[in-house]
N, C-alpha and C. Protein backbone atom coordinates (compact mmCIF):
# COMPACT_ATOMS: atom_id res chain seq x y z
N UNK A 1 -12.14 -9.32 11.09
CA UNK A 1 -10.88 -9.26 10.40
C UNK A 1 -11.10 -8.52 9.10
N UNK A 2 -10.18 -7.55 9.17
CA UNK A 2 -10.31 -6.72 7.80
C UNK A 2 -9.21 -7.09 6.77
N UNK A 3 -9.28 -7.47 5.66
CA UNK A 3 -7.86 -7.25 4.30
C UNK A 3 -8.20 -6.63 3.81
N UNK A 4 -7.05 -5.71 3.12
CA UNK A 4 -7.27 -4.79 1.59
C UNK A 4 -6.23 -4.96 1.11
N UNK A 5 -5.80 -4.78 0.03
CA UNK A 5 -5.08 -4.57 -0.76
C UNK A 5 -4.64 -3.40 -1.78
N UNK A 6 -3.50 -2.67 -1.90
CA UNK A 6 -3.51 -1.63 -2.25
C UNK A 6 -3.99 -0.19 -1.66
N UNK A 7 -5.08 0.06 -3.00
CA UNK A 7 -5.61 1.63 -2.13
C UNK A 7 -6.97 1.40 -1.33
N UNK A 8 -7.61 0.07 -1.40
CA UNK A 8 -8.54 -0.56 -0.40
C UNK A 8 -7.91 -0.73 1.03
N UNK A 9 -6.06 -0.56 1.22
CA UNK A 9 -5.89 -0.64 2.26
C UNK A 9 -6.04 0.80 3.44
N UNK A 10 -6.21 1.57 2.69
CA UNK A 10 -6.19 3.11 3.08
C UNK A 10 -7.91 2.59 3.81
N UNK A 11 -8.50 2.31 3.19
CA UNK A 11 -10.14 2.23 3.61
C UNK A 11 -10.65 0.84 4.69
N UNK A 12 -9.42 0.12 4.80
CA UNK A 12 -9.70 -1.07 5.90
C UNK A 12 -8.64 -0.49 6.80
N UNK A 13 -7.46 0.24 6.86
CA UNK A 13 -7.00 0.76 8.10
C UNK A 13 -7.85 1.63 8.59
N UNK A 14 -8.83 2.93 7.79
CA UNK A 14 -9.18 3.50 8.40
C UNK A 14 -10.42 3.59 9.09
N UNK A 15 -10.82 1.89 8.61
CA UNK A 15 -12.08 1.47 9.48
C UNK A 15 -11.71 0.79 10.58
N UNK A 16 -10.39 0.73 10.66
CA UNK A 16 -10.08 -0.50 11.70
C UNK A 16 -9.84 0.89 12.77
N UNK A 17 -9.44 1.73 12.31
CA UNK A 17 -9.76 2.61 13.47
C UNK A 17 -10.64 3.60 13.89
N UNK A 18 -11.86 3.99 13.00
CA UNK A 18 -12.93 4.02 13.43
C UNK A 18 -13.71 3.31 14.26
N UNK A 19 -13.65 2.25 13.90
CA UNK A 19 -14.59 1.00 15.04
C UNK A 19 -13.65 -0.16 15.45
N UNK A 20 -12.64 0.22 16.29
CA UNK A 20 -12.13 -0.63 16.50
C UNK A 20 -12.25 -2.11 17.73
N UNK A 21 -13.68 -1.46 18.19
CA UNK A 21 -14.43 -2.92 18.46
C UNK A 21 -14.90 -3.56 17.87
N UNK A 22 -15.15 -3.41 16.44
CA UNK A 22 -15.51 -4.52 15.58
C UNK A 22 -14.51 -5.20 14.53
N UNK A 23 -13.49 -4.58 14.91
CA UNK A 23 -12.09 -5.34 13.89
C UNK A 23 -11.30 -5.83 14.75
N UNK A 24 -11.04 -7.25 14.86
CA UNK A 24 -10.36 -8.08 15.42
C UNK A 24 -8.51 -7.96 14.92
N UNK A 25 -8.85 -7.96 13.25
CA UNK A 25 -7.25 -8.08 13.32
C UNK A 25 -7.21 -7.22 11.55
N UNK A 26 -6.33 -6.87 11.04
CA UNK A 26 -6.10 -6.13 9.68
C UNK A 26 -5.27 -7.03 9.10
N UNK A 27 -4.84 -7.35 7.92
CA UNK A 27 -4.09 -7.45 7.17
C UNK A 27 -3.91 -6.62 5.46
N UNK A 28 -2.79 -5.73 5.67
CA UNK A 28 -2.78 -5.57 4.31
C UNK A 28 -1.71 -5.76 3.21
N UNK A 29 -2.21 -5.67 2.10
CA UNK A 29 -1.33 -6.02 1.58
C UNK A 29 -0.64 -5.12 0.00
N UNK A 30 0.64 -5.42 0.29
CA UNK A 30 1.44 -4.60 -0.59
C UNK A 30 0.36 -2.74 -0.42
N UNK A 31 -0.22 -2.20 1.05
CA UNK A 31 -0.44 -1.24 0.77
C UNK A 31 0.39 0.27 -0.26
N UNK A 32 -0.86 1.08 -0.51
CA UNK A 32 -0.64 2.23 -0.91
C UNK A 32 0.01 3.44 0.27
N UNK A 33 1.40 3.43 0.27
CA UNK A 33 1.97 4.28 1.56
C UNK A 33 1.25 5.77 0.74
N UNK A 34 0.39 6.31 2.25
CA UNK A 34 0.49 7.73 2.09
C UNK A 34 1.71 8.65 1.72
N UNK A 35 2.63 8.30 1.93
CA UNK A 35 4.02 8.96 1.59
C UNK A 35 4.02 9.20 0.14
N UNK A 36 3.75 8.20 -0.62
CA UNK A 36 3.89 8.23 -1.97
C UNK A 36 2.97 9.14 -2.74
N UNK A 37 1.62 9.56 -2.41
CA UNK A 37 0.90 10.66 -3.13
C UNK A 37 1.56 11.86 -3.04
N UNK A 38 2.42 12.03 -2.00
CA UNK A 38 3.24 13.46 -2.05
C UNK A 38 4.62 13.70 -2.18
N UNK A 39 4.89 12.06 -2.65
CA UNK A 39 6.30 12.19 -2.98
C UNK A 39 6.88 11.92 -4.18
N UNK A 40 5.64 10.91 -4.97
CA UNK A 40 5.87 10.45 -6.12
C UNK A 40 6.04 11.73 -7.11
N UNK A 41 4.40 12.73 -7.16
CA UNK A 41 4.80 13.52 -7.89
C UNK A 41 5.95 14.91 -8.01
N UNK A 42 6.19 15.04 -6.83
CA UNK A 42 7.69 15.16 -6.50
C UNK A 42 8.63 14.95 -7.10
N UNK A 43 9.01 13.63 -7.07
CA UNK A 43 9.69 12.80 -8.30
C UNK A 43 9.79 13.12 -9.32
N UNK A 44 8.73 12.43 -9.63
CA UNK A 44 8.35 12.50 -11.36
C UNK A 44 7.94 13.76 -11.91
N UNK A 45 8.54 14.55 -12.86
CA UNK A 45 8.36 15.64 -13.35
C UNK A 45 6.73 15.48 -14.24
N UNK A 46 5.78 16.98 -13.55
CA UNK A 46 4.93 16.81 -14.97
C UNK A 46 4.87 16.65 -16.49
N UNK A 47 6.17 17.04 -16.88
CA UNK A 47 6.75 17.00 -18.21
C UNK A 47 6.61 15.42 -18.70
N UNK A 48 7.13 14.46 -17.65
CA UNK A 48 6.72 13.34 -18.24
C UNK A 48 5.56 12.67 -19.14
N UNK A 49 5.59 11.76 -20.70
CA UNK A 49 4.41 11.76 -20.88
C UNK A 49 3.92 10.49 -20.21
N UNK A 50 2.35 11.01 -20.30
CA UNK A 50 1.49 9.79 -19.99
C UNK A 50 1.49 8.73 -20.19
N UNK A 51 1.93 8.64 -21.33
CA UNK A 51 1.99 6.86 -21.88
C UNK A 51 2.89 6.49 -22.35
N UNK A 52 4.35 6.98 -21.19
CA UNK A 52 5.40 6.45 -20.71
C UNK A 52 5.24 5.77 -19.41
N UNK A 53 6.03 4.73 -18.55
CA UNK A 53 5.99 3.76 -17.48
C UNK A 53 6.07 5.32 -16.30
N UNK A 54 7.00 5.87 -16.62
CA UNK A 54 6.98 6.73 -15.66
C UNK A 54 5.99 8.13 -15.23
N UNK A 55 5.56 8.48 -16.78
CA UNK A 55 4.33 9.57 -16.57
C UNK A 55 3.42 8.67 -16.06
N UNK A 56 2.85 7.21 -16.60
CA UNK A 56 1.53 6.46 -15.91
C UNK A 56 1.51 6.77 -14.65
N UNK A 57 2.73 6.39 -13.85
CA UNK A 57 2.78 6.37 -12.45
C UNK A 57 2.22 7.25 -11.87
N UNK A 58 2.84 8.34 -12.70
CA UNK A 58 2.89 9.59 -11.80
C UNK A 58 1.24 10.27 -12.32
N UNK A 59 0.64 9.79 -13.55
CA UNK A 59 -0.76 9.94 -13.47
C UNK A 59 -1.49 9.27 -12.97
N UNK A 60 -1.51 8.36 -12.49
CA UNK A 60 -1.96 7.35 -11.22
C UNK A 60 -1.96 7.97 -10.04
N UNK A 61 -0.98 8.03 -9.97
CA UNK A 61 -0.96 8.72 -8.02
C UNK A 61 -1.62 9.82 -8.26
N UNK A 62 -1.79 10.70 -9.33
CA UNK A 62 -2.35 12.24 -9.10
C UNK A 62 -3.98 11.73 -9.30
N UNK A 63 -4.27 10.91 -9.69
CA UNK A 63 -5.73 10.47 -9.96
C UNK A 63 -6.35 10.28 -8.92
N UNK A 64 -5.48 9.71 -7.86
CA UNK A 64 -5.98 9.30 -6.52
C UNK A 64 -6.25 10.87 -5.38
N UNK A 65 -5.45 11.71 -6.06
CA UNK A 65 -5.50 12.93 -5.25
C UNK A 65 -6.58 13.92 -5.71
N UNK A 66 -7.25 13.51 -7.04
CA UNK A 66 -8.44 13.95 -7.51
C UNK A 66 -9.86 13.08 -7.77
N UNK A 67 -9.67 11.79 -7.46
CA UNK A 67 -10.80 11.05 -7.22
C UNK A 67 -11.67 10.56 -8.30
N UNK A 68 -10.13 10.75 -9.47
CA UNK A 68 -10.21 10.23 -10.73
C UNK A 68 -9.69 9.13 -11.07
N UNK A 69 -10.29 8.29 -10.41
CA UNK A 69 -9.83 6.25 -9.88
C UNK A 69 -11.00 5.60 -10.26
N UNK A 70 -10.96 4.56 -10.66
CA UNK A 70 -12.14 3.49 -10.99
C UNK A 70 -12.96 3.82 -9.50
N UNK A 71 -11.96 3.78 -8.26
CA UNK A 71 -12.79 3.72 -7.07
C UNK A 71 -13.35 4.82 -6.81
N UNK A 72 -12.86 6.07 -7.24
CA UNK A 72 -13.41 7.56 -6.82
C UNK A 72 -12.82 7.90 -5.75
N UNK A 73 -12.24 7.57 -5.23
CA UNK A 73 -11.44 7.54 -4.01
C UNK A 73 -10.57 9.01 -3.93
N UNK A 74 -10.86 9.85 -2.90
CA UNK A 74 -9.75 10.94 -3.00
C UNK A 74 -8.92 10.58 -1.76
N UNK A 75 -7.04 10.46 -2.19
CA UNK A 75 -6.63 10.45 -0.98
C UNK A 75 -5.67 11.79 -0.59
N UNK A 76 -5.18 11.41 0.50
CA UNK A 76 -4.83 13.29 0.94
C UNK A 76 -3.06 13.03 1.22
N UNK A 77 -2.43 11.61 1.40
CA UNK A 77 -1.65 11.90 2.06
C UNK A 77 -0.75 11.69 3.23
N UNK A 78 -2.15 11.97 3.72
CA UNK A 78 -1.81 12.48 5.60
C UNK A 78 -1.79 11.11 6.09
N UNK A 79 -1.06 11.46 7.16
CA UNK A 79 -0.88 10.06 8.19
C UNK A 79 -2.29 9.60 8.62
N UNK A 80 -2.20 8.02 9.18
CA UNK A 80 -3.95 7.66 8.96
C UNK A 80 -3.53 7.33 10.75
N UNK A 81 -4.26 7.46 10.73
CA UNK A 81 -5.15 7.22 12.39
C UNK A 81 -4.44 5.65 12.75
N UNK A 82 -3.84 5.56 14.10
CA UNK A 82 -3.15 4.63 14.68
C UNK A 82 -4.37 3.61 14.85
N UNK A 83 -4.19 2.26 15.08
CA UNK A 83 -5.46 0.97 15.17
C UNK A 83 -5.31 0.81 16.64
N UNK A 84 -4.12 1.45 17.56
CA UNK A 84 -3.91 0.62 18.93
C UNK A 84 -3.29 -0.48 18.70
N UNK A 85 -3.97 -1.56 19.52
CA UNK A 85 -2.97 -2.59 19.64
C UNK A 85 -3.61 -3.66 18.80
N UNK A 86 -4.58 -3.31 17.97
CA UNK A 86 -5.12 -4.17 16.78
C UNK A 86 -3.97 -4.75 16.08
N UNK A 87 -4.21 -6.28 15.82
CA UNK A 87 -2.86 -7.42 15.19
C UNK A 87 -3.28 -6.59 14.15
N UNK A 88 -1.59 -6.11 13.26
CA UNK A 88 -1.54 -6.23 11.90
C UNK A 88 -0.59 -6.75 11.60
N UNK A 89 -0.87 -7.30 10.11
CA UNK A 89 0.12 -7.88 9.27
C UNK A 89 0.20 -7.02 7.82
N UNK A 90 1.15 -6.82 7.86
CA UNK A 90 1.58 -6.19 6.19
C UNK A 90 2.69 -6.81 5.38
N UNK A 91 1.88 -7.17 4.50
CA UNK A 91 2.56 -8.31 3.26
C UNK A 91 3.24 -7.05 2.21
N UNK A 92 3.85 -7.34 2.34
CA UNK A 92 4.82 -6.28 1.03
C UNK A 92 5.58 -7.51 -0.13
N UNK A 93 5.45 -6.74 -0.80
CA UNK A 93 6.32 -6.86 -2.67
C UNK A 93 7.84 -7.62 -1.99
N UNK A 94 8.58 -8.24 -2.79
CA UNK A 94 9.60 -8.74 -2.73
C UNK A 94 10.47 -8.23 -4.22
N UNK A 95 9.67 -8.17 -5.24
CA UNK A 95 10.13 -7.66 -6.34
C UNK A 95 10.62 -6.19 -6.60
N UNK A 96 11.18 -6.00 -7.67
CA UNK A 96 10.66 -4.36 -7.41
C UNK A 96 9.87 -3.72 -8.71
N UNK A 97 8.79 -3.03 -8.08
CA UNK A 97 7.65 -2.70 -8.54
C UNK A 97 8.00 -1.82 -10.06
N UNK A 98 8.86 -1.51 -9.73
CA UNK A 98 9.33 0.03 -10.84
C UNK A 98 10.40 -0.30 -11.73
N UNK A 99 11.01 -1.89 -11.78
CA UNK A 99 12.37 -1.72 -12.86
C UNK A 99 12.14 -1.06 -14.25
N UNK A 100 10.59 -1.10 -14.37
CA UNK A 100 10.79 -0.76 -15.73
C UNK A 100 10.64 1.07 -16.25
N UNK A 101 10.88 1.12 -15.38
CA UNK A 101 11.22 2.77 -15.13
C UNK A 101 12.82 3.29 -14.56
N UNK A 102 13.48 3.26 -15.11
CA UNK A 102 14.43 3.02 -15.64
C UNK A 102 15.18 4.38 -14.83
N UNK A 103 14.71 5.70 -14.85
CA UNK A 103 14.99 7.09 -14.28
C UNK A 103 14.48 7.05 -12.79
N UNK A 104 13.91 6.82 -12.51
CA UNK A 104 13.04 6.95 -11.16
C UNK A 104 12.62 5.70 -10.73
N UNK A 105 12.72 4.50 -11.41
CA UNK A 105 12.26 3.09 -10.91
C UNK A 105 12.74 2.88 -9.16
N UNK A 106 14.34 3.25 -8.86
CA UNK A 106 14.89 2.74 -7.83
C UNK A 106 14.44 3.57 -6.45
N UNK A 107 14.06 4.91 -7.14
CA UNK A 107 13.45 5.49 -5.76
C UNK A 107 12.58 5.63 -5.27
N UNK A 108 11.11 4.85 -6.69
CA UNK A 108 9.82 4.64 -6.15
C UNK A 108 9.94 3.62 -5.63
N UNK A 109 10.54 2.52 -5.55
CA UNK A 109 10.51 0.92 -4.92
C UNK A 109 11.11 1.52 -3.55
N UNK A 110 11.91 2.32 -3.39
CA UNK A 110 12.16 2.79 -2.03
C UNK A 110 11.48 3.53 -1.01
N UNK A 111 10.49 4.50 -2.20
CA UNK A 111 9.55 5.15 -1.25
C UNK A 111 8.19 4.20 -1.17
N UNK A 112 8.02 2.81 -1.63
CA UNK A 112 7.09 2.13 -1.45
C UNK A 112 7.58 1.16 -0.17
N UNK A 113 8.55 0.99 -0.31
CA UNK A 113 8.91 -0.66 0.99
C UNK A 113 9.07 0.94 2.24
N UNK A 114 10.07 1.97 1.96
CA UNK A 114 9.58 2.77 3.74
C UNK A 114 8.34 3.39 3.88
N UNK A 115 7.14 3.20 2.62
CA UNK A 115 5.72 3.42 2.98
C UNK A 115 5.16 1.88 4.16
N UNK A 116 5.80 1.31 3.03
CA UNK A 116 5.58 -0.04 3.95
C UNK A 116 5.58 -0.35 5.62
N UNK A 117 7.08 0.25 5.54
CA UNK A 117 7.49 0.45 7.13
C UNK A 117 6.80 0.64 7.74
N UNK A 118 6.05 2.31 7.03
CA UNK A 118 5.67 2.93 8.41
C UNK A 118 3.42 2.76 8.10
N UNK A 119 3.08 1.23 7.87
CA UNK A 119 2.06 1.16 7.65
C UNK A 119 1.94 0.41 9.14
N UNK A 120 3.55 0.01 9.39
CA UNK A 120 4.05 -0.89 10.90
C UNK A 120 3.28 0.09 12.11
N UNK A 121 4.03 1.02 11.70
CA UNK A 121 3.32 1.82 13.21
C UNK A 121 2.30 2.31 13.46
N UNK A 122 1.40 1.69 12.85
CA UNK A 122 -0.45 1.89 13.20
C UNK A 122 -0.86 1.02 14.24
N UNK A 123 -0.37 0.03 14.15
CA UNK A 123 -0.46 -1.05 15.34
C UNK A 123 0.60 -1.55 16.62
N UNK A 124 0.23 -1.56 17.75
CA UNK A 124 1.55 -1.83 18.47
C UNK A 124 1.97 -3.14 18.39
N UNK A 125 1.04 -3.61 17.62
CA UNK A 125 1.41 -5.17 17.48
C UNK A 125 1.48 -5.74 16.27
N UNK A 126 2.13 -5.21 15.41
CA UNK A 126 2.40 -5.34 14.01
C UNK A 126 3.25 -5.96 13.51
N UNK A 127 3.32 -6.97 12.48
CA UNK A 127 4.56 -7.18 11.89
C UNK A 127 4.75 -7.53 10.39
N UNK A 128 5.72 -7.75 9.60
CA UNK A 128 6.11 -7.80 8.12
C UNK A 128 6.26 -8.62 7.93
N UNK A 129 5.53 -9.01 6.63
CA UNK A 129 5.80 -10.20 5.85
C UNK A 129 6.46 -9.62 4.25
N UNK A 130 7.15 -10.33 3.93
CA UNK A 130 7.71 -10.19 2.72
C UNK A 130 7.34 -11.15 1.47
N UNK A 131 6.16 -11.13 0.83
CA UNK A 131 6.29 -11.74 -0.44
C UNK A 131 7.84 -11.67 -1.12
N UNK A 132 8.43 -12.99 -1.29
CA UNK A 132 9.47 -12.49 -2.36
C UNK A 132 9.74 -12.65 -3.31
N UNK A 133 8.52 -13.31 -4.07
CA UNK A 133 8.57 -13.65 -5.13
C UNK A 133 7.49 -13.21 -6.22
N UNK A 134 6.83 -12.11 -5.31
CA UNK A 134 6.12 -11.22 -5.85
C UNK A 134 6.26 -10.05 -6.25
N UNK A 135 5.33 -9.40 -6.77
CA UNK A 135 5.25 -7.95 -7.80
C UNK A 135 4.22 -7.27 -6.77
N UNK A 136 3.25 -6.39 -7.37
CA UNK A 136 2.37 -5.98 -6.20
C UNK A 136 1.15 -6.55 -5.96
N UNK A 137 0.77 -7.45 -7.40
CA UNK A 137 -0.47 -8.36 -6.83
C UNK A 137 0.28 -9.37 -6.29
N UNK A 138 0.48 -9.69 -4.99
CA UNK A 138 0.62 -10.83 -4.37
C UNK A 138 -0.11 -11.63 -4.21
N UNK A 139 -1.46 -11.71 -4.19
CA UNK A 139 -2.62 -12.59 -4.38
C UNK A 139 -2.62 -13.20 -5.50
N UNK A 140 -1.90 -13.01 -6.57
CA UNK A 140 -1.45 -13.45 -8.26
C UNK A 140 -0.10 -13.93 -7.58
N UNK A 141 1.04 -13.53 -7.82
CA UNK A 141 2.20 -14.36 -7.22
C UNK A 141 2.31 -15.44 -6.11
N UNK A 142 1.71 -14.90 -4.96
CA UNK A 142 1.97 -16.13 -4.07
C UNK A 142 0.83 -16.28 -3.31
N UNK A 143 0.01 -16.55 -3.84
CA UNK A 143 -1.82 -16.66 -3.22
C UNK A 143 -1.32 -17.30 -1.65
N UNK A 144 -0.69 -18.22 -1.96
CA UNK A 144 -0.59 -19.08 -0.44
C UNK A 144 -0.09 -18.95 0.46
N UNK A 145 0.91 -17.31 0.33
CA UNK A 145 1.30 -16.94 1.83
C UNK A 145 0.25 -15.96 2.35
N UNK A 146 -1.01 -15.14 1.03
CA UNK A 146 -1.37 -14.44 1.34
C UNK A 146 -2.88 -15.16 2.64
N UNK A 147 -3.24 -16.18 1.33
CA UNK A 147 -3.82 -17.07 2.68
C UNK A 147 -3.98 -17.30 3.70
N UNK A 148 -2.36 -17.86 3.82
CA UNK A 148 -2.20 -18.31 5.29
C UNK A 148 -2.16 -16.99 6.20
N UNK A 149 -1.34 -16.26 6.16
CA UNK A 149 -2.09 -14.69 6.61
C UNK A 149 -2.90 -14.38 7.22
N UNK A 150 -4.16 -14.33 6.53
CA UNK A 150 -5.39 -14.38 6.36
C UNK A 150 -6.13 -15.30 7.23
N UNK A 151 -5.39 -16.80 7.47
CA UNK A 151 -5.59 -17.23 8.15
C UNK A 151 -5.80 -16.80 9.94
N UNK A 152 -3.97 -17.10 10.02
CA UNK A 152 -3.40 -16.59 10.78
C UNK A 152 -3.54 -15.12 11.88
N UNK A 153 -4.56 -14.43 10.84
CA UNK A 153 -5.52 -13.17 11.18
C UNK A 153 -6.73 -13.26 12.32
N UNK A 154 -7.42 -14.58 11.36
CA UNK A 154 -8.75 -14.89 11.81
C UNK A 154 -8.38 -16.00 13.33
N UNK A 155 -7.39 -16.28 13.53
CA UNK A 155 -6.91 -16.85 14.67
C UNK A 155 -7.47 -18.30 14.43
């Protein structure tokens, strides 16, 4: 059983389909939709500054596309490799991630929950959970649905 969270989920889907005889089941949570590295900055104008809510964002996501992340991580994007019929579960945000971005808040929370969606169709046997009383650490908001999950994973 694999979890990640965030942009660790990019790196447990794409082990779950590399070896997918050794991953029983995925869960992730509040993932990083590939959609959003190529849509956010889209969005958000470079003009924005940095250490505004809305330039952060949008220097965040470009960090990830240069591998300028605590993790080093470069991501591309691109659609990730289907798991088959590997159980997933994807816990998503109930909150919305962006109110405090005030210009662009309503259409990053939108391009994050249909990143969400389509984290669905990696597995033919997938389904959604909704934190709703969470932000994007859901493991901080509602540890105990993420748990049971988790549980629920490990069969």
């Amino acid at each position: 059983m694999l979890a990640g969270h965030s942009l660790g989920d990019m790196i447990a889907a794409q082990y779950a389909a590399d070896y997918p005889k050794e991953v029983a089941s995925v869960v992730l949570i509040d993932a990083i939709p590939p959609r959003a590295i190529v849509e956010i900055p889209k969005l958000i104008p470079e003009t924005e500054p940095a250490d505004k809510p809305a330039g952060a964002s949008r220097a965040e996501i470009m960090s990830m596309t240069s591998g300028e992340n605590p993790e080093r991580l470069m991501v591309t994007g691109d659609p990730l490799t289907p798991i088959g019929d590997t159980p997933l579960t994807v816990i998503r945000h109930g909150l919305d991630l962006f109110a405090e971005i005030p210009t662009y808040g309503t259409q990053l929370d939108e391009i994050w929950v249909a990143g969400q969606e389509e984290w669905l169709a990696l597995s033919s046997e997938s389904s959604m959970v909704v934190a709703k009383t969470s932000g994007h650490y859901i493991y901080d908001d509602q540890l105990y649905l993420v748990v049971d999950d988790v549980i629920k994973a490990l069969g």
